[in-house]
C-alpha atoms as a PDB file:
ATOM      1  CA  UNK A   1      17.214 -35.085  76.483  1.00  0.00           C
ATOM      2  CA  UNK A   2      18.302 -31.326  76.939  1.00  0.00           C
ATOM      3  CA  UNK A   3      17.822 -28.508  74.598  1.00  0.00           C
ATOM      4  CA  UNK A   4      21.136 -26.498  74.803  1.00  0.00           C
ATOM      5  CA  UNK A   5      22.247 -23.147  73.692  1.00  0.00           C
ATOM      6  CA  UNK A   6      24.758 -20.618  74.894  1.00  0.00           C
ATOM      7  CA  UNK A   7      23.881 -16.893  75.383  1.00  0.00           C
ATOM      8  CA  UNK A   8      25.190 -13.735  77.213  1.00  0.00           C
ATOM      9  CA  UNK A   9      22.469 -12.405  79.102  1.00  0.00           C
ATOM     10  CA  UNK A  10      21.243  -8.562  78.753  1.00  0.00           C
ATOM     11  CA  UNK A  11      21.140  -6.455  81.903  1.00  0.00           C
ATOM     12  CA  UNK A  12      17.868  -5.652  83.550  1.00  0.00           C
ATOM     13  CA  UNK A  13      18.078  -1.971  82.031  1.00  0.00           C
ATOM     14  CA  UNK A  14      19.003  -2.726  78.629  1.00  0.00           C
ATOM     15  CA  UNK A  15      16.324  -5.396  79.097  1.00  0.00           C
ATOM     16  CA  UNK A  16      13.549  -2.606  80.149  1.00  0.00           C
ATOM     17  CA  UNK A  17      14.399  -0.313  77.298  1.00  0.00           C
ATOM     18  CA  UNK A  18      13.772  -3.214  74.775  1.00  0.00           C
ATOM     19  CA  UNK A  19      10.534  -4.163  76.724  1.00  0.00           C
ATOM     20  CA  UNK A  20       9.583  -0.200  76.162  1.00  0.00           C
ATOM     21  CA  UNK A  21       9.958  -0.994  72.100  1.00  0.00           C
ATOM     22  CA  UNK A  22       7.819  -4.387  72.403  1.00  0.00           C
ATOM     23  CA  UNK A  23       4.578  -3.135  71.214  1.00  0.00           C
ATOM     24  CA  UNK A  24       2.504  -1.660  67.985  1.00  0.00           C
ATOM     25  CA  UNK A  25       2.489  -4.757  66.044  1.00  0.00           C
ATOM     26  CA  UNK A  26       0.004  -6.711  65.798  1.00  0.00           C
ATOM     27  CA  UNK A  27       0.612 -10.568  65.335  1.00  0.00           C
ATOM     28  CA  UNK A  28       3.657 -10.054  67.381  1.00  0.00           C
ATOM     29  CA  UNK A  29       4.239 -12.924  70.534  1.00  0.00           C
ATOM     30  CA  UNK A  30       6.545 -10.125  72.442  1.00  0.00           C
ATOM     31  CA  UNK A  31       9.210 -12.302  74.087  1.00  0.00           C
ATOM     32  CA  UNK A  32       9.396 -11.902  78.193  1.00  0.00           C
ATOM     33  CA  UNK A  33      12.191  -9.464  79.798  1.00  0.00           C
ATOM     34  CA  UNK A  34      13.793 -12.554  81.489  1.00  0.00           C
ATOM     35  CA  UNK A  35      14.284 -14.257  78.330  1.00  0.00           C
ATOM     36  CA  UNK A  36      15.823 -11.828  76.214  1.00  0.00           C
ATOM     37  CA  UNK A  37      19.416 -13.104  75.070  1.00  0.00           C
ATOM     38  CA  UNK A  38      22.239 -12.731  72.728  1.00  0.00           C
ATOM     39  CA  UNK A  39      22.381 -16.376  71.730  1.00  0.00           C
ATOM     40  CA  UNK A  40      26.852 -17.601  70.845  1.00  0.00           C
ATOM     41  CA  UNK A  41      25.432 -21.133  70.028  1.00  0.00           C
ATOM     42  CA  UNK A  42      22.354 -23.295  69.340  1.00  0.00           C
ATOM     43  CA  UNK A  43      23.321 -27.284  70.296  1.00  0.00           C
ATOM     44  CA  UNK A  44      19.728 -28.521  70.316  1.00  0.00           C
ATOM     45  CA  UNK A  45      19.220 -31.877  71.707  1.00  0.00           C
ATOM     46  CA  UNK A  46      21.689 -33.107  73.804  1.00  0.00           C
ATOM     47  CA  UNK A  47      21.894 -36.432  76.190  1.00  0.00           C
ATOM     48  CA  UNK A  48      22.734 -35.185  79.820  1.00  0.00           C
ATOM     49  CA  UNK A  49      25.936 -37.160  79.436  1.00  0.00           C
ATOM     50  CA  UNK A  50      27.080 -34.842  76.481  1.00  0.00           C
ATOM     51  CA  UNK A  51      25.274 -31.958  77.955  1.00  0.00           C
ATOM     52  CA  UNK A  52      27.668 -32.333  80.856  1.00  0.00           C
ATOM     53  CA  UNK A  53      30.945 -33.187  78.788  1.00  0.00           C
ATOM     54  CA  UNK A  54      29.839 -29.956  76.798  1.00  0.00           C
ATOM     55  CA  UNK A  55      29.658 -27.563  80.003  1.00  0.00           C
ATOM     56  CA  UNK A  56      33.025 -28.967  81.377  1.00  0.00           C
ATOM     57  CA  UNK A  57      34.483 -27.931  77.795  1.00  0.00           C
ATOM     58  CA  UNK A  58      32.933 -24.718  78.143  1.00  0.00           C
ATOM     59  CA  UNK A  59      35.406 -23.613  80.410  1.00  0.00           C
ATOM     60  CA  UNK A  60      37.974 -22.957  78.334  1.00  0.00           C
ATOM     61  CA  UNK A  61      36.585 -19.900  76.887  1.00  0.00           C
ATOM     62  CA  UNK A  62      36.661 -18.492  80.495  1.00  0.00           C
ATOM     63  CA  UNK A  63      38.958 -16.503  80.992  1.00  0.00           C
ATOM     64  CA  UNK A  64      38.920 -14.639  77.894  1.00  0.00           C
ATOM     65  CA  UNK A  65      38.558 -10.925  79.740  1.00  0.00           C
ATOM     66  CA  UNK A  66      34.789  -8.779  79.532  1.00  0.00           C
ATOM     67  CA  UNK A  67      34.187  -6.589  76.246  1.00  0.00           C
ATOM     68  CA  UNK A  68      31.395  -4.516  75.524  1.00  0.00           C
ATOM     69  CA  UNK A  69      27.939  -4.590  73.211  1.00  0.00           C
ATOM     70  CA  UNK A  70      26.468  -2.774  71.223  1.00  0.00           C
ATOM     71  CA  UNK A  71      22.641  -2.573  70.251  1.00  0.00           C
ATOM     72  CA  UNK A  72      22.335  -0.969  66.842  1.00  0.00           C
ATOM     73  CA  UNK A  73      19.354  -1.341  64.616  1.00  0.00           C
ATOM     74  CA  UNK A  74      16.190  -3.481  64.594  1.00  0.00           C
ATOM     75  CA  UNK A  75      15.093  -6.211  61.596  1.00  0.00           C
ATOM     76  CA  UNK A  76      13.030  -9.253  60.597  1.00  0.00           C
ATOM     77  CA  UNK A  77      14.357 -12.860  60.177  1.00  0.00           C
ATOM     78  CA  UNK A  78      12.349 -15.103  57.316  1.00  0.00           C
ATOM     79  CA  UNK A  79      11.877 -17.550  54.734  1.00  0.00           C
ATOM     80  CA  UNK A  80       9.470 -18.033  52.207  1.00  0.00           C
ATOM     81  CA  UNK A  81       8.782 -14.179  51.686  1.00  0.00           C
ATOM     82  CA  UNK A  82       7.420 -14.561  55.283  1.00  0.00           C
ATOM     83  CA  UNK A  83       9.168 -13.348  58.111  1.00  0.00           C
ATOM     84  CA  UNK A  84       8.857 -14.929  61.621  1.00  0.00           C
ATOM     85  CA  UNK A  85      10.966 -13.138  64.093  1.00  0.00           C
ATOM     86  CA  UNK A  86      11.588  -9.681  65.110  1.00  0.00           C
ATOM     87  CA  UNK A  87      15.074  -8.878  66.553  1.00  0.00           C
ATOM     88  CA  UNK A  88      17.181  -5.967  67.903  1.00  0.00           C
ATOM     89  CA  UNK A  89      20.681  -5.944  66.382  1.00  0.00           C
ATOM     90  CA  UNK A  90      23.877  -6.471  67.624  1.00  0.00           C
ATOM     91  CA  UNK A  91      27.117  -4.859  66.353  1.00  0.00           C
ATOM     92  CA  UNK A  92      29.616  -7.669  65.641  1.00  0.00           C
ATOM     93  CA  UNK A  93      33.208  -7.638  67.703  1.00  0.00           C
ATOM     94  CA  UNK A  94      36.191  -9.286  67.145  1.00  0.00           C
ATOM     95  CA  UNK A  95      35.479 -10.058  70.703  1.00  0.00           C
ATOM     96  CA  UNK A  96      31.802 -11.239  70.442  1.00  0.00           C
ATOM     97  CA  UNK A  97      33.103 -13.188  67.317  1.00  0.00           C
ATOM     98  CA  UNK A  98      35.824 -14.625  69.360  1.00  0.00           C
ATOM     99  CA  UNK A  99      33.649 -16.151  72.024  1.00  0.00           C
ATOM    100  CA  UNK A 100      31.018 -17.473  69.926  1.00  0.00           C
ATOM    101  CA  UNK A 101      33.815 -19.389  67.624  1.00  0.00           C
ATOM    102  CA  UNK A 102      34.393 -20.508  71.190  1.00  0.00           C
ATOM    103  CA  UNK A 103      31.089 -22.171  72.345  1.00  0.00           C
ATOM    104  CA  UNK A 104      30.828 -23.439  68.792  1.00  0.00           C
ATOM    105  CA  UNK A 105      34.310 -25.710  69.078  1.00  0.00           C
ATOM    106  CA  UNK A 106      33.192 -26.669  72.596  1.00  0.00           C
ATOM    107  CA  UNK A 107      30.542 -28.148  70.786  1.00  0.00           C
ATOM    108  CA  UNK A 108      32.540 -30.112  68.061  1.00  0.00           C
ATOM    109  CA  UNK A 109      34.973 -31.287  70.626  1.00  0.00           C
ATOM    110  CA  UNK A 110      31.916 -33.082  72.390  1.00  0.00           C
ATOM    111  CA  UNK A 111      30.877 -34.461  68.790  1.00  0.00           C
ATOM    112  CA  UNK A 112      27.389 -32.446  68.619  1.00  0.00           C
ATOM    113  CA  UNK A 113      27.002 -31.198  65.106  1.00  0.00           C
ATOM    114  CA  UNK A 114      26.274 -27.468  64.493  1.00  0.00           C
ATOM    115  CA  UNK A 115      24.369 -25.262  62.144  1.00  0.00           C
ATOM    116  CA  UNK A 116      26.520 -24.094  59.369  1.00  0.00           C
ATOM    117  CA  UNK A 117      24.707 -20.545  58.736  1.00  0.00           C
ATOM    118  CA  UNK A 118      26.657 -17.507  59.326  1.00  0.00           C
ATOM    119  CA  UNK A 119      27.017 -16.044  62.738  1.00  0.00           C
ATOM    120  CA  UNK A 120      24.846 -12.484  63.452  1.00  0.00           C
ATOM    121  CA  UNK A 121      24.283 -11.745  66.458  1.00  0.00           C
ATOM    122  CA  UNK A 122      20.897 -10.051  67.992  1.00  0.00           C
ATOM    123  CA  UNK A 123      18.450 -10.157  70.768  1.00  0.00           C
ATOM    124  CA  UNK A 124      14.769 -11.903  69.568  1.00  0.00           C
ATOM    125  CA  UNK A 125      12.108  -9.518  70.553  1.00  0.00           C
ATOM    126  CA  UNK A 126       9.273 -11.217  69.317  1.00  0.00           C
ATOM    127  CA  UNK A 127       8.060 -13.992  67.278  1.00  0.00           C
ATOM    128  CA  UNK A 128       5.753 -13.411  64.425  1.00  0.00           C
ATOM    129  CA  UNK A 129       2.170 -15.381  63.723  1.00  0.00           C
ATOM    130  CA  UNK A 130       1.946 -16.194  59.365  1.00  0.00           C
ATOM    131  CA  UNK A 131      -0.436 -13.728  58.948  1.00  0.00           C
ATOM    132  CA  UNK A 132       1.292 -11.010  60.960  1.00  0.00           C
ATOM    133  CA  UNK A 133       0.870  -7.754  57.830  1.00  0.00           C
ATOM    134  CA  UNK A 134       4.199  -7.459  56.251  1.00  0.00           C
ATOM    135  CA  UNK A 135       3.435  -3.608  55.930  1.00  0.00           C
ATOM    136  CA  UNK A 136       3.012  -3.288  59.311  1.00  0.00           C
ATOM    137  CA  UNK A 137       5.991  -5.150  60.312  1.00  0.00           C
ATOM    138  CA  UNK A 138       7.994  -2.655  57.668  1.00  0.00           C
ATOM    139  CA  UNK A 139       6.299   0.199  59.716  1.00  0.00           C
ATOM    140  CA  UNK A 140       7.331  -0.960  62.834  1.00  0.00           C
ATOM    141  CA  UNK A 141      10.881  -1.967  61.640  1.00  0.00           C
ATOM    142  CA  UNK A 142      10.971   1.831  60.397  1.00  0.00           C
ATOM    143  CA  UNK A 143       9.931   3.471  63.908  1.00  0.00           C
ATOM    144  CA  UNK A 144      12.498   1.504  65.917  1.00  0.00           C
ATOM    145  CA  UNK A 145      15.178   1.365  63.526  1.00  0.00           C
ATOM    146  CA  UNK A 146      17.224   3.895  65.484  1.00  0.00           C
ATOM    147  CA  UNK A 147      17.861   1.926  67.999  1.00  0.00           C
ATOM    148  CA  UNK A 148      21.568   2.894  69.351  1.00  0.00           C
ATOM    149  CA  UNK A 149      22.696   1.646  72.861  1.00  0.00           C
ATOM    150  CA  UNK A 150      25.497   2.720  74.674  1.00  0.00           C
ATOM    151  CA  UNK A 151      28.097   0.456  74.829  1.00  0.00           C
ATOM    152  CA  UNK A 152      27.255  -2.558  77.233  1.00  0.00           C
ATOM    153  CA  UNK A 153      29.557  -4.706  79.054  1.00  0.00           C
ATOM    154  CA  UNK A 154      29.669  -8.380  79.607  1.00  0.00           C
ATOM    155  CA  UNK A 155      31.741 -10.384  82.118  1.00  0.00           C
ATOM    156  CA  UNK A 156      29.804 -13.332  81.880  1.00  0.00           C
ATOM    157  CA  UNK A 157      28.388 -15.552  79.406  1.00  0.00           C
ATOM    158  CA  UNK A 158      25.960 -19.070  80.224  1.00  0.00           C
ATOM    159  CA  UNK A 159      24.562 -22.391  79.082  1.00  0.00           C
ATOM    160  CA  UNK A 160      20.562 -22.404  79.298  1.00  0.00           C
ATOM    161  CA  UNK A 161      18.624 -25.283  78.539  1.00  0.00           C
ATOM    162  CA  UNK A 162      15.089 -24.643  76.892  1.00  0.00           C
ATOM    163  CA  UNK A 163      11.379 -26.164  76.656  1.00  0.00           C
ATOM    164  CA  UNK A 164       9.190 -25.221  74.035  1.00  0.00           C
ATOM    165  CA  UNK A 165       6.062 -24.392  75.107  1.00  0.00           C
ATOM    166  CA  UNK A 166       2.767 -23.431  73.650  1.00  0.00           C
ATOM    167  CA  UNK A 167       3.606 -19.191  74.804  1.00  0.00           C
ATOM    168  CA  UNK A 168       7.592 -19.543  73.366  1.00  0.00           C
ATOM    169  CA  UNK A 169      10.612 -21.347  74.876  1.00  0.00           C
ATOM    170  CA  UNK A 170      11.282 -21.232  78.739  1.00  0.00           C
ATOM    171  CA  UNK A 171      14.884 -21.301  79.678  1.00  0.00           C
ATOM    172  CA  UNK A 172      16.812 -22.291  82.748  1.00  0.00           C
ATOM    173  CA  UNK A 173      20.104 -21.332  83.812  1.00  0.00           C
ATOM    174  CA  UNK A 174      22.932 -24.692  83.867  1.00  0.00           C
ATOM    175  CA  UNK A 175      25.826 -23.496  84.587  1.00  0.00           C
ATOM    176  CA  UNK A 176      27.869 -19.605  84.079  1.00  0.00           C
ATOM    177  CA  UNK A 177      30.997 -18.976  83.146  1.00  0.00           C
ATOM    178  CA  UNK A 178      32.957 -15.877  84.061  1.00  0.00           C
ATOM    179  CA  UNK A 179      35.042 -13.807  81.047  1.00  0.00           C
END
């Protein structure tokens, strides 16, 4: 079995600014350079015989032309009045949108199931332990919320597989696909 998503990769500078902001909170698992992502689509476990039908249906979002990014904002994912995850934001395109819809219909076309929650887009920084302090997550959130990239362009998008390991996932390339 294969653990599948879809992502657009962040360029090795955009990638070493975020690394600079990875740091001042304790209870934070910082996430490596190499695996920060913006994720289009979660699959989850896939056979390799779907996992392959899926990357051949990929291709038809190729194609679609390059469009830019933009990194605006940090925030906290939760549940439970708990929050787990640290992420930089992501300003939502038509474009962006557009592919994402994309990877998600690949998906359905192959008969894998997907998540229903809204799409919103942003690069995981970290992962938070349960007794990270919610105060000093707020006081973190406060010092980077300024974040503001310039605009960032993407040509490329690509299906990963992951392992979850004891550290966070590890993810390997599959296959790219040009825009």
């Amino acid at each position: 079995m294969l653990r599948l998503f879809t992502a657009l990769s962040i360029p090795d500078d955009v990638a070493d600014t975020l690394k600079r902001r990875q740091s001042g909170l304790p209870g934070a698992k910082w996430r490596p350079t190499e695996a920060l992502h913006i994720t289009l689509a979660f699959y989850g476990e896939t056979d390799e015989r779907t996992a392959d039908d899926l990357a051949s249906e990929l291709t038809r979002a190729e194609g679609s032309g390059a469009f830019e990014i933009v990194l605006n904002g940090v925030g906290a994912f939760g549940d439970d009045h708990r929050n787990h995850t640290i992420w930089a934001g992501v300003e939502a395109t038509e474009r962006l949108n557009v592919l994402a819809g994309r990877c998600r219909s690949a998906a359905e076309r192959v008969g894998l199931k997907m998540e229903t929650r809204v799409y919103r887009p942003h690069v995981t920084l970290a992962y938070l332990k349960p007794q990270t302090d919610p105060a000093r997550i707020a006081a973190w959130m406060a010092g980077h919320n300024l974040l503001k990239s310039p605009p960032i362009r993407m040509d490329r998008f690509a299906l990963y597989s992951s392992v979850l390991t004891g550290d966070g996932s590890t993810y390997a390339l599959e296959r790219e696909y040009l825009l």
